[in-house]
N, C-alpha and C. Protein backbone atom coordinates (compact mmCIF):
# COMPACT_ATOMS: atom_id res chain seq x y z
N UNK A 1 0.82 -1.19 0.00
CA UNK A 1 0.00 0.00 0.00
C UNK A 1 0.87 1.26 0.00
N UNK A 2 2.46 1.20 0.54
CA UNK A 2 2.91 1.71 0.80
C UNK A 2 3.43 2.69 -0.39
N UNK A 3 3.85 1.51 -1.34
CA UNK A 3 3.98 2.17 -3.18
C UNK A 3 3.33 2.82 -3.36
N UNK A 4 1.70 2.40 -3.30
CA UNK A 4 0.90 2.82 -4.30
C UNK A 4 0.51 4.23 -3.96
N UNK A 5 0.49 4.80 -2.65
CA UNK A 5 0.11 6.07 -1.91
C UNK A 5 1.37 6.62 -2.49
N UNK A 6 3.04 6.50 -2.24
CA UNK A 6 3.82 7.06 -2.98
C UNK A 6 3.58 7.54 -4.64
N UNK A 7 3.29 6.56 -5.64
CA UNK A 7 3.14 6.60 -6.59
C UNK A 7 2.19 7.45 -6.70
N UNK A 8 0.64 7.34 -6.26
CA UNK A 8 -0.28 7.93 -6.73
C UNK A 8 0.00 9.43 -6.73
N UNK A 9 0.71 9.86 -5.45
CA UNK A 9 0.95 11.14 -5.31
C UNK A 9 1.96 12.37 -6.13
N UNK A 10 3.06 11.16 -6.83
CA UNK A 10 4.18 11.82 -7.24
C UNK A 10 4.42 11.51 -9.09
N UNK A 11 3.34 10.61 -9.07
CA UNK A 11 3.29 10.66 -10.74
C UNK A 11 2.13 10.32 -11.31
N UNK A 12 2.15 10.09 -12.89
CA UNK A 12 0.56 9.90 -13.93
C UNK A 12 0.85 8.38 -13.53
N UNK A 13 -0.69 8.08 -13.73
CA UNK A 13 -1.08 6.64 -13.49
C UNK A 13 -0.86 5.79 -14.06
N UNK A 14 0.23 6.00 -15.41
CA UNK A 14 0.73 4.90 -16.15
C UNK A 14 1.70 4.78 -15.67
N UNK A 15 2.69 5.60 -15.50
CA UNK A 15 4.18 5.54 -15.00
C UNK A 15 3.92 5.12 -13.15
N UNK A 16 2.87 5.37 -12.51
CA UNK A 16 2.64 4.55 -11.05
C UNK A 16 2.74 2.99 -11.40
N UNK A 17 1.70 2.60 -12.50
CA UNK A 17 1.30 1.34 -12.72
C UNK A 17 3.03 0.63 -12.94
N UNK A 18 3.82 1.21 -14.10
CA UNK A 18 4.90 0.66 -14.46
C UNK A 18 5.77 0.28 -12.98
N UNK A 19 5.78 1.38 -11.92
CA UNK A 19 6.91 1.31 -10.90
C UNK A 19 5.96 0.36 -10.39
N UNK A 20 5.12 0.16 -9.72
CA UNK A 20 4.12 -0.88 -9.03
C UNK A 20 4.48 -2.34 -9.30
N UNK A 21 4.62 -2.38 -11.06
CA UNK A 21 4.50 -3.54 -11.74
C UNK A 21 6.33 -4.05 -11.49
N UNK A 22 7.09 -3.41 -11.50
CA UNK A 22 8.44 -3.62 -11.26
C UNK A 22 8.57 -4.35 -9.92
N UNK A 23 7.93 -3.67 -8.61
CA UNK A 23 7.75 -4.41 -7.21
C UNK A 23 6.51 -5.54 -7.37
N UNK A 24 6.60 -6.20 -8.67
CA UNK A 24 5.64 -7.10 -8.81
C UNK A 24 4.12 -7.15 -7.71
N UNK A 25 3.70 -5.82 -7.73
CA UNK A 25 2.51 -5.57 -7.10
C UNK A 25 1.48 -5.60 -8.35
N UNK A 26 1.18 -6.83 -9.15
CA UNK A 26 0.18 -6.75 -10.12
C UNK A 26 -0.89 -6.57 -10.11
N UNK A 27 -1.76 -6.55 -8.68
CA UNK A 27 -3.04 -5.87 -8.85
C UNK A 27 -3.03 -4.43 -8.51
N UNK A 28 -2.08 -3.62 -8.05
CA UNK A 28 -1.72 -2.43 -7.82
C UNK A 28 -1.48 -1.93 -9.18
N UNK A 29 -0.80 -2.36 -10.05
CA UNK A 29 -0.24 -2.27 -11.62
C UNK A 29 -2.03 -1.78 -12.25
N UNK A 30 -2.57 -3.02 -12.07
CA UNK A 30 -3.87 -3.23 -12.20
C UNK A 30 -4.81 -2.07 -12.39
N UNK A 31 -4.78 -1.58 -10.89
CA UNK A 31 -5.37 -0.65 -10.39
C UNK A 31 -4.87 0.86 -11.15
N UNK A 32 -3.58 1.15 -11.30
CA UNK A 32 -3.08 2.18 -11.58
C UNK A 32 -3.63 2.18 -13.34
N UNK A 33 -3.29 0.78 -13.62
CA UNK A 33 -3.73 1.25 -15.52
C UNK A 33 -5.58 1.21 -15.49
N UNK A 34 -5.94 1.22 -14.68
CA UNK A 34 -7.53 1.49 -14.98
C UNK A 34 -7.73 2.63 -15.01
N UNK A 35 -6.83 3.50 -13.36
CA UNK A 35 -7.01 4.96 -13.38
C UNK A 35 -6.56 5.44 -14.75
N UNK A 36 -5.34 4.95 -15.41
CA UNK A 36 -4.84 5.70 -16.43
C UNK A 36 -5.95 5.82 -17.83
N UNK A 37 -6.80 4.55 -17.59
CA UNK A 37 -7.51 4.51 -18.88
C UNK A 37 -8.72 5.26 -18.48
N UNK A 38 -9.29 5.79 -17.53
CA UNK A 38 -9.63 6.61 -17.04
C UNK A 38 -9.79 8.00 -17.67
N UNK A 39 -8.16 8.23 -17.91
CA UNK A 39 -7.64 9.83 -18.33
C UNK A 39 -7.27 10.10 -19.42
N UNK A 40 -7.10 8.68 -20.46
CA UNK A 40 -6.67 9.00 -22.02
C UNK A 40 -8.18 9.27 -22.52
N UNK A 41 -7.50 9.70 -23.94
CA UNK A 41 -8.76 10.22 -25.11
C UNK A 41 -7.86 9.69 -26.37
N UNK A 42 -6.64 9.24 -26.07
CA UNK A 42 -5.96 8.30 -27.76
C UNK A 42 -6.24 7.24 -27.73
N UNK A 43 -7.05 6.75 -28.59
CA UNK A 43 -7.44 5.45 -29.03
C UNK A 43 -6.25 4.17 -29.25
N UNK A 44 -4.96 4.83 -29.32
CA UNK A 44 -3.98 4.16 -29.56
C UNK A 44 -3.29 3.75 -28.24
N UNK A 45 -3.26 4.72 -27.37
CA UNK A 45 -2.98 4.69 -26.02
C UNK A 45 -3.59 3.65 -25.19
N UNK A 46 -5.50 4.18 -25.46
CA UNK A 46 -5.96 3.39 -24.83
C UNK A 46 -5.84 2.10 -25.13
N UNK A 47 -5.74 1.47 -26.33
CA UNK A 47 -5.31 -0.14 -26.64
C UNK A 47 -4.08 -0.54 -25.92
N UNK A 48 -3.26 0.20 -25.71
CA UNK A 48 -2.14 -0.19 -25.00
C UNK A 48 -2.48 -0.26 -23.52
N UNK A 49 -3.02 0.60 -22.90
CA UNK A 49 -3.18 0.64 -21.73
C UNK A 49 -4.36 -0.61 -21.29
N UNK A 50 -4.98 -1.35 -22.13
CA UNK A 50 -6.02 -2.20 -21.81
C UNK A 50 -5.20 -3.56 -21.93
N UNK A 51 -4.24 -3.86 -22.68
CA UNK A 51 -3.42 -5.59 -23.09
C UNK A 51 -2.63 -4.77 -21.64
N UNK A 52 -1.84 -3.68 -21.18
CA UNK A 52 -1.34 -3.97 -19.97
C UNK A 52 -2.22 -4.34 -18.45
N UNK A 53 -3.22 -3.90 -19.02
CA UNK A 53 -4.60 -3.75 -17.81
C UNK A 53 -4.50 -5.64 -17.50
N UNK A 54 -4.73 -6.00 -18.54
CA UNK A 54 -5.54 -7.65 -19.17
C UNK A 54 -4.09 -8.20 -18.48
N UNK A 55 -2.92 -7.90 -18.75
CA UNK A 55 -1.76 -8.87 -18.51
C UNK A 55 -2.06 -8.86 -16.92
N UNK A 56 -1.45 -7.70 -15.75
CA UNK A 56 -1.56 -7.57 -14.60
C UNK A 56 -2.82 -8.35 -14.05
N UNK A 57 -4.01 -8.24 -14.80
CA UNK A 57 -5.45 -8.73 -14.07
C UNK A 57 -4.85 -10.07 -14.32
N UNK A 58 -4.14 -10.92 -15.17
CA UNK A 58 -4.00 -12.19 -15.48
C UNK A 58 -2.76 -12.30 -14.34
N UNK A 59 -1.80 -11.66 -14.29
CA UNK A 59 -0.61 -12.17 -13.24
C UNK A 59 -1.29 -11.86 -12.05
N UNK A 60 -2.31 -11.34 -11.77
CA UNK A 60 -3.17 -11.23 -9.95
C UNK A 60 -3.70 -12.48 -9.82
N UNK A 61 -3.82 -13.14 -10.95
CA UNK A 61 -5.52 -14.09 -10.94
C UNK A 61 -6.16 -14.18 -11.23
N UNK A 62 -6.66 -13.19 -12.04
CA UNK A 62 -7.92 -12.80 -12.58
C UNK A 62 -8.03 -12.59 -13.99
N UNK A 63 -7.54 -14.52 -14.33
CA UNK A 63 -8.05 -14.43 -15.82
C UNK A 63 -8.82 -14.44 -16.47
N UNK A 64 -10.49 -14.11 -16.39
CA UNK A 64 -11.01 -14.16 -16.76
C UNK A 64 -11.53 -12.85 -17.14
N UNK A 65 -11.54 -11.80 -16.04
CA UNK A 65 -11.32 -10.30 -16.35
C UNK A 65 -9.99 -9.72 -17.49
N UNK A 66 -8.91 -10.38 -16.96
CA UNK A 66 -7.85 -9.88 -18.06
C UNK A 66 -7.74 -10.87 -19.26
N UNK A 67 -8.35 -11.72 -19.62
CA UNK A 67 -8.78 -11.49 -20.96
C UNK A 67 -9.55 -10.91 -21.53
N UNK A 68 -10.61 -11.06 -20.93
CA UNK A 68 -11.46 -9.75 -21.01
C UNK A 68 -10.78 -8.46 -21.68
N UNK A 69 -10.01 -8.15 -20.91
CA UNK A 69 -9.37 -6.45 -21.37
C UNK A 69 -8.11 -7.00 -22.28
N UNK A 70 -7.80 -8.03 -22.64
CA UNK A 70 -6.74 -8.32 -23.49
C UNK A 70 -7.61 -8.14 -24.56
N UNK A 71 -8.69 -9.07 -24.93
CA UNK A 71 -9.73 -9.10 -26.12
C UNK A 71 -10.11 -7.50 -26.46
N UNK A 72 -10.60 -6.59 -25.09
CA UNK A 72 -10.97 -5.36 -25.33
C UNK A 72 -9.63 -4.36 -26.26
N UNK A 73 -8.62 -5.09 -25.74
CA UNK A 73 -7.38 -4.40 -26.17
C UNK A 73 -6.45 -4.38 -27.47
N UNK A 74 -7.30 -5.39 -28.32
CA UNK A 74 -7.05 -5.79 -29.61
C UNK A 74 -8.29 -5.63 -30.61
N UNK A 75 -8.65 -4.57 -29.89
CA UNK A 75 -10.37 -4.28 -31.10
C UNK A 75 -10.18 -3.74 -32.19
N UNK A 76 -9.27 -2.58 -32.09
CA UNK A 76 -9.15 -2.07 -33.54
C UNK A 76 -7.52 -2.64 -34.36
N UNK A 77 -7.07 -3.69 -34.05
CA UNK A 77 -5.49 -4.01 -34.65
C UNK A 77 -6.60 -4.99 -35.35
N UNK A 78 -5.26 -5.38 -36.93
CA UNK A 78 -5.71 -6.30 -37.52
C UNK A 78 -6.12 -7.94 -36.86
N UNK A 79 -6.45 -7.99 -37.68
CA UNK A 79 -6.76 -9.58 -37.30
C UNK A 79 -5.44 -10.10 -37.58
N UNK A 80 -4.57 -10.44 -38.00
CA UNK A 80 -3.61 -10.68 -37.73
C UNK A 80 -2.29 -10.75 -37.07
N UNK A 81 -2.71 -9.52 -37.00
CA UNK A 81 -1.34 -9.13 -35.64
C UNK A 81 -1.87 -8.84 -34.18
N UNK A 82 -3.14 -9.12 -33.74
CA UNK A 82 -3.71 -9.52 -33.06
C UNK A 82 -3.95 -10.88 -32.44
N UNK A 83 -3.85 -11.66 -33.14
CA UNK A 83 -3.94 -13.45 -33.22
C UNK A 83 -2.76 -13.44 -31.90
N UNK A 84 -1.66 -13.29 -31.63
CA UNK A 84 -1.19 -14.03 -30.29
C UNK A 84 -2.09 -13.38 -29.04
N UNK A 85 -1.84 -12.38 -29.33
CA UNK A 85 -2.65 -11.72 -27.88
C UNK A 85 -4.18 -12.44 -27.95
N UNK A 86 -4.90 -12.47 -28.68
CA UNK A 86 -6.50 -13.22 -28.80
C UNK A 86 -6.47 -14.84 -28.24
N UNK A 87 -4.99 -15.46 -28.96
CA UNK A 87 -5.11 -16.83 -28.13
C UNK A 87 -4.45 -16.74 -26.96
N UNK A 88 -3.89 -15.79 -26.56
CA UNK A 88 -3.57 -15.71 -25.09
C UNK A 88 -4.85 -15.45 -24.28
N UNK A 89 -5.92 -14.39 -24.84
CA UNK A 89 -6.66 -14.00 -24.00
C UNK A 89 -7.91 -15.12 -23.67
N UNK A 90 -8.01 -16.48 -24.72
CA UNK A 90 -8.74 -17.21 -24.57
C UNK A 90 -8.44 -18.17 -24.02
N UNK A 91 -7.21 -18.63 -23.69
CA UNK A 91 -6.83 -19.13 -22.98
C UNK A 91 -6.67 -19.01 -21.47
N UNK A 92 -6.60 -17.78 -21.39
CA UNK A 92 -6.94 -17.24 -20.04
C UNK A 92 -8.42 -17.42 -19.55
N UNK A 93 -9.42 -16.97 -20.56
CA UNK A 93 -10.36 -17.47 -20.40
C UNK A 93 -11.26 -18.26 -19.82
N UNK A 94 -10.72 -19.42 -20.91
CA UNK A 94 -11.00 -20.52 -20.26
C UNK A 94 -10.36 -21.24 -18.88
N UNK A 95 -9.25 -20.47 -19.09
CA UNK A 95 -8.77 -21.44 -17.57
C UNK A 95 -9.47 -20.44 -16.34
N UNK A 96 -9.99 -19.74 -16.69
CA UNK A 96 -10.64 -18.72 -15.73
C UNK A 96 -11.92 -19.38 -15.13
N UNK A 97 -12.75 -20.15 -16.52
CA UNK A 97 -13.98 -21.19 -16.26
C UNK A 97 -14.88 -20.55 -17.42
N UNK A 98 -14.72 -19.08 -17.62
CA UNK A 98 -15.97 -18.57 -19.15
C UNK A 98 -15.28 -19.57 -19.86
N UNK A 99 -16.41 -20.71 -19.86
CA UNK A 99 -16.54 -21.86 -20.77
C UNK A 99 -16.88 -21.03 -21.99
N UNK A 100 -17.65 -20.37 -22.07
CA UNK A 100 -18.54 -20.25 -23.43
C UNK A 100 -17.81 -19.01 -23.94
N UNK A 101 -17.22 -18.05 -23.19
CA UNK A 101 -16.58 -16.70 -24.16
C UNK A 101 -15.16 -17.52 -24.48
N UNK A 102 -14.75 -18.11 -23.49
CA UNK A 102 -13.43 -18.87 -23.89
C UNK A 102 -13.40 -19.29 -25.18
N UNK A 103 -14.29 -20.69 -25.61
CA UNK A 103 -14.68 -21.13 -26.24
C UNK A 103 -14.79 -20.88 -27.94
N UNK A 104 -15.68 -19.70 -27.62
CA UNK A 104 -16.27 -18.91 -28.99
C UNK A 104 -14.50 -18.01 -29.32
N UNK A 105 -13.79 -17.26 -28.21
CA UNK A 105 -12.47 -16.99 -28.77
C UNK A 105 -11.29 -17.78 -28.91
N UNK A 106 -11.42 -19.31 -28.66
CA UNK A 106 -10.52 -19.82 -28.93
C UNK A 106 -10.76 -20.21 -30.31
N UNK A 107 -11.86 -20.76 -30.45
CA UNK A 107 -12.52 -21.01 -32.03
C UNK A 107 -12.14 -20.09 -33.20
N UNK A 108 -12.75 -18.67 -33.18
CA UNK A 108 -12.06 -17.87 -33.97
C UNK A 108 -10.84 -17.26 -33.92
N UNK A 109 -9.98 -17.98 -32.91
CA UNK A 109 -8.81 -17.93 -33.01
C UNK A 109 -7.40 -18.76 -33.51
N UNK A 110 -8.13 -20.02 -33.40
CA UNK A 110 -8.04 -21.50 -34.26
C UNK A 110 -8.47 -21.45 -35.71
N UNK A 111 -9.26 -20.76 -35.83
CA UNK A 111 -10.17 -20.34 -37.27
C UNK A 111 -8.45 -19.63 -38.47
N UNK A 112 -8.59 -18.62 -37.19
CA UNK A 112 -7.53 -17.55 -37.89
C UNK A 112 -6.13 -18.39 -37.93
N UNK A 113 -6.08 -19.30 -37.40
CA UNK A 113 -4.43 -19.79 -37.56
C UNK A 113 -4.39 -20.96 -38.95
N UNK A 114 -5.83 -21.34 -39.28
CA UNK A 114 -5.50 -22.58 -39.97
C UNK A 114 -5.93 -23.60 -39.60
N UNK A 115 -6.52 -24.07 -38.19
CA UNK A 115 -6.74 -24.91 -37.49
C UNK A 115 -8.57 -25.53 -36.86
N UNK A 116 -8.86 -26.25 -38.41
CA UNK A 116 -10.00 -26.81 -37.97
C UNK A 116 -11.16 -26.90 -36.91
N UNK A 117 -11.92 -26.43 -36.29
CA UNK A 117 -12.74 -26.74 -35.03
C UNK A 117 -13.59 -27.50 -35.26
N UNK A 118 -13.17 -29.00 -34.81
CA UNK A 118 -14.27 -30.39 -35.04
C UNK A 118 -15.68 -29.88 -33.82
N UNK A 119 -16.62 -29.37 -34.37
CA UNK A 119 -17.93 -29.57 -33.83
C UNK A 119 -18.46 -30.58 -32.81
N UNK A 120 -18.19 -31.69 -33.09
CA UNK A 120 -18.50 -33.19 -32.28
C UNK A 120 -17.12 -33.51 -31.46
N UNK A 121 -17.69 -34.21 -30.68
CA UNK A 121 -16.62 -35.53 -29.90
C UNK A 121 -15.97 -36.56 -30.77
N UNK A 122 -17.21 -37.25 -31.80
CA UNK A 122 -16.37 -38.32 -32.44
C UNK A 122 -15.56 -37.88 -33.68
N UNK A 123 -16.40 -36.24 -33.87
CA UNK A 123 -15.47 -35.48 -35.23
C UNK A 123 -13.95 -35.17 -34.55
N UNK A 124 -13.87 -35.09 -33.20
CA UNK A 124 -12.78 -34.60 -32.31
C UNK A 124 -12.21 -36.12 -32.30
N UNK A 125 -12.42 -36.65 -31.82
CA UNK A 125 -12.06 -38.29 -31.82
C UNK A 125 -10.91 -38.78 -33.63
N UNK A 126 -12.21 -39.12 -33.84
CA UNK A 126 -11.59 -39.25 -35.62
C UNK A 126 -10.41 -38.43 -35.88
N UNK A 127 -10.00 -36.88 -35.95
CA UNK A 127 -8.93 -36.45 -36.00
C UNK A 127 -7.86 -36.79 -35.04
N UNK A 128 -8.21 -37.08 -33.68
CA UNK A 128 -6.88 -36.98 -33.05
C UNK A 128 -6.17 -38.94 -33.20
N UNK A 129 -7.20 -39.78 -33.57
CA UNK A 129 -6.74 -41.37 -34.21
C UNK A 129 -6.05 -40.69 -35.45
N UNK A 130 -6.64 -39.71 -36.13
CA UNK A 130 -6.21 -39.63 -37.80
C UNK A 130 -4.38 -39.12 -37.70
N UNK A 131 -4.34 -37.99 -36.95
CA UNK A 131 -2.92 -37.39 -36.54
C UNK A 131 -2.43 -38.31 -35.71
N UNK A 132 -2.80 -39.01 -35.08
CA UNK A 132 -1.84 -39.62 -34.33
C UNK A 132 -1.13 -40.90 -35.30
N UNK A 133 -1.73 -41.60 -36.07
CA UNK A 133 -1.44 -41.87 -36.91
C UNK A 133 -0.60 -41.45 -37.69
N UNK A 134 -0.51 -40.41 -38.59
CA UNK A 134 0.24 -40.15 -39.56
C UNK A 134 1.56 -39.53 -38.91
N UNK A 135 1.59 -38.81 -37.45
CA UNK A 135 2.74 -38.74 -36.79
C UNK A 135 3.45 -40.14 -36.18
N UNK A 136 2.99 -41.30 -36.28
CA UNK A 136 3.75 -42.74 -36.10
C UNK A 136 4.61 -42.96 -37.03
N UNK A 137 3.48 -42.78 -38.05
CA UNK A 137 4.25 -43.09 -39.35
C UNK A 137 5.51 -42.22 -39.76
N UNK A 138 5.12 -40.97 -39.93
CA UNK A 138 6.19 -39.60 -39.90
C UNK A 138 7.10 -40.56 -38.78
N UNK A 139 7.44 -40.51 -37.77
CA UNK A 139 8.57 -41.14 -37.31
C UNK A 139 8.82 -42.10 -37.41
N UNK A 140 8.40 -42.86 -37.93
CA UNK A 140 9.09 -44.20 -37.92
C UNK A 140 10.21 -44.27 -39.24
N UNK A 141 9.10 -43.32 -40.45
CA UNK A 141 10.46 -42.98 -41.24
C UNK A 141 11.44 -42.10 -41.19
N UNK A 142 11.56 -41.01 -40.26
CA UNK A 142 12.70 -40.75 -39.83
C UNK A 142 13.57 -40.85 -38.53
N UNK A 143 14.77 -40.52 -38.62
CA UNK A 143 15.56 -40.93 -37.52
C UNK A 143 15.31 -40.18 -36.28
N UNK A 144 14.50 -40.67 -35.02
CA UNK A 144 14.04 -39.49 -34.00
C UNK A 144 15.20 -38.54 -32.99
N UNK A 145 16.45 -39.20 -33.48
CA UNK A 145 17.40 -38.12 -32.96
C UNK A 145 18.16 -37.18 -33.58
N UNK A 146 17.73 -37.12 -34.47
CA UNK A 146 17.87 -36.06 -35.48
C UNK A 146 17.45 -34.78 -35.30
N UNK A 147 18.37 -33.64 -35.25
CA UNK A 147 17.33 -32.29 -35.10
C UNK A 147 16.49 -32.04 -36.34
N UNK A 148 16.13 -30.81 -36.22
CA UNK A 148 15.24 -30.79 -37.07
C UNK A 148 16.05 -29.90 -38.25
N UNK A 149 15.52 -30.34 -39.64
CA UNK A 149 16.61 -29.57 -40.54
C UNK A 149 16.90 -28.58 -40.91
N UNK A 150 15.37 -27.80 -40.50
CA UNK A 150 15.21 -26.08 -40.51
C UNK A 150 14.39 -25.85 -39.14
N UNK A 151 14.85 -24.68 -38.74
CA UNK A 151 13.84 -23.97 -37.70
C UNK A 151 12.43 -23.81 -38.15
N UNK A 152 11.27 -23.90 -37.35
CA UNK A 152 10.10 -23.66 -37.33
C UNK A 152 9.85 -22.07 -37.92
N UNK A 153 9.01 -21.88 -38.74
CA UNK A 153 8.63 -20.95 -39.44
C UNK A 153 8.04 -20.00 -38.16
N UNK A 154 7.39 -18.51 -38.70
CA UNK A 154 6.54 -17.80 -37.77
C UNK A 154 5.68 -18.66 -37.25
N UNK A 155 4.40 -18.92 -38.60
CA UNK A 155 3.34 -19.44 -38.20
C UNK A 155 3.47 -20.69 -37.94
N UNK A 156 4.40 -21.27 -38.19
CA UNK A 156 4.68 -22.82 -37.67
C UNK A 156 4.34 -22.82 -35.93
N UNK A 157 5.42 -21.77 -35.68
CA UNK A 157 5.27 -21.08 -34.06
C UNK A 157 4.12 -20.78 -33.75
N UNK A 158 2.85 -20.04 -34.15
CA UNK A 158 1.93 -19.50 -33.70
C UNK A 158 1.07 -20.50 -33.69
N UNK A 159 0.92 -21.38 -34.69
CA UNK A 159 0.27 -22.92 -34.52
C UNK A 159 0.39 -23.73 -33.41
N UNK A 160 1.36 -23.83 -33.32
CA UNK A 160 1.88 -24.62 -32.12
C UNK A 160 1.47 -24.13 -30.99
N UNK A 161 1.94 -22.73 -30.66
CA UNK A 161 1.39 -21.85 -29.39
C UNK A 161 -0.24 -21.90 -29.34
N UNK A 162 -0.64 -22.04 -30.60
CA UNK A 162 -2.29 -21.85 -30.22
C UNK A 162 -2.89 -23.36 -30.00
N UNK A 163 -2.44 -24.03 -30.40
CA UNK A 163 -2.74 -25.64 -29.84
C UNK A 163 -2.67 -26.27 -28.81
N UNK A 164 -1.59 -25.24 -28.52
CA UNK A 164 -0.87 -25.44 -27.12
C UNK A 164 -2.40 -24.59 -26.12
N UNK A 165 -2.53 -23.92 -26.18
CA UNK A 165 -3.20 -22.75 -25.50
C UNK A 165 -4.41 -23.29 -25.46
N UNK A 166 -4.80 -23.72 -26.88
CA UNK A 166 -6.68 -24.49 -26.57
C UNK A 166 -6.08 -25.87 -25.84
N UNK A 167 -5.09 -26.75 -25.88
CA UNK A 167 -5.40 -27.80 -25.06
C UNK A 167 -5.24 -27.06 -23.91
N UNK A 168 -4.27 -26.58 -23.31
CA UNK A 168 -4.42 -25.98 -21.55
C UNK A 168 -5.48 -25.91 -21.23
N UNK A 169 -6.00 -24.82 -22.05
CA UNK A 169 -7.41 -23.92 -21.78
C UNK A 169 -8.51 -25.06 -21.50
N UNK A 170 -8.70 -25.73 -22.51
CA UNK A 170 -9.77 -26.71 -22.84
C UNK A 170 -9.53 -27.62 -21.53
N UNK A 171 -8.59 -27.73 -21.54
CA UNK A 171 -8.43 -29.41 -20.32
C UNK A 171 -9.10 -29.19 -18.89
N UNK A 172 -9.77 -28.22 -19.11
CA UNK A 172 -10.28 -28.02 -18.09
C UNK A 172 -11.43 -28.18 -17.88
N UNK A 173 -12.58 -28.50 -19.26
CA UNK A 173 -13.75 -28.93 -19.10
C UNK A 173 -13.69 -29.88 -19.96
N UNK A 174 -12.67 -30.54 -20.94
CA UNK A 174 -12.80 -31.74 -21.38
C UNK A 174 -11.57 -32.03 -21.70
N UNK A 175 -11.42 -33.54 -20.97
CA UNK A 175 -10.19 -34.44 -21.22
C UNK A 175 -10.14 -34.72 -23.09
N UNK A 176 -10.85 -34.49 -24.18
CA UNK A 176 -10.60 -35.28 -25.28
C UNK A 176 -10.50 -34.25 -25.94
């Protein structure tokens, strides 16, 4: 409490939030970028000040609010350069328990990477026998101690991260 009465008094509420966030006081961080969004009128600002809002609410605990303001915080960026922060924020989401906002943003976030959303259990089923499969096979014809012969592309990376992110997310209301 002791920061935050310092801070509040001796600077703007973004630069409180930053020193706050340094003494890893993240709901203080929290607190300070709400006041700050509070006091802007730049639309550009304010997007920034809402993915920092969304991160802090997520390092307090409170992922389900800071995705919330992560999602709020990527409204006007493309759809594309938006996509990590969106599967971060649905992932938070869901591990928060919003089954259903989780859900609907992990989907169109899976949508945007390339990545199928099987409707059903046995449509979910059928693919993961189908891949598991063709990754047996994929190794068996090559040598598994082998690195790999090129580095992973961008989106190779962002695939992965978002697969990664709906199983976390997901495993929390369904094992399959």
């Amino acid at each position: 409490a002791t920061a935050r009465s310092w801070c509040a008094r001796s600077m703007a509420p973004s630069a409180a939030a930053a020193v706050v966030q340094e003494r890893l006081d993240f709901s203080g961080a929290a607190y300070f970028y709400q006041l700050a969004l509070e006091l802007v009128d730049d639309p550009a600002i304010e997007q920034e000040l809402l993915g920092q809002l969304g991160n802090m609410l997520i390092a307090s605990g409170r992922s389900i609010e800071g995705g919330e303001y992560l999602l709020r915080g990527v409204g006007g960026s493309s759809e594309q350069a938006s996509l990590p922060t969106r599967i971060v924020a649905a992932e938070h989401l869901l591990r928060g328990g919003a089954r259903e906002a989780g859900t609907v943003a992990m989907r169109m976030a899976l949508t945007d990477v390339g990545i199928a959303w099987r409707r059903t259990v046995g449509g979910a089923v059928l693919s993961i026998i189908w891949n598991r499969a063709r990754l047996g096979f994929g190794l068996r014809r090559q040598d598994r101690s082998s690195a790999p012969s090129e580095p992973l592309s961008a989106e190779q990376r962002l695939e992965l991260d978002a697969l990664w992110s709906a199983g976390v997310g997901l495993s929390h209301f369904d094992s399959v």
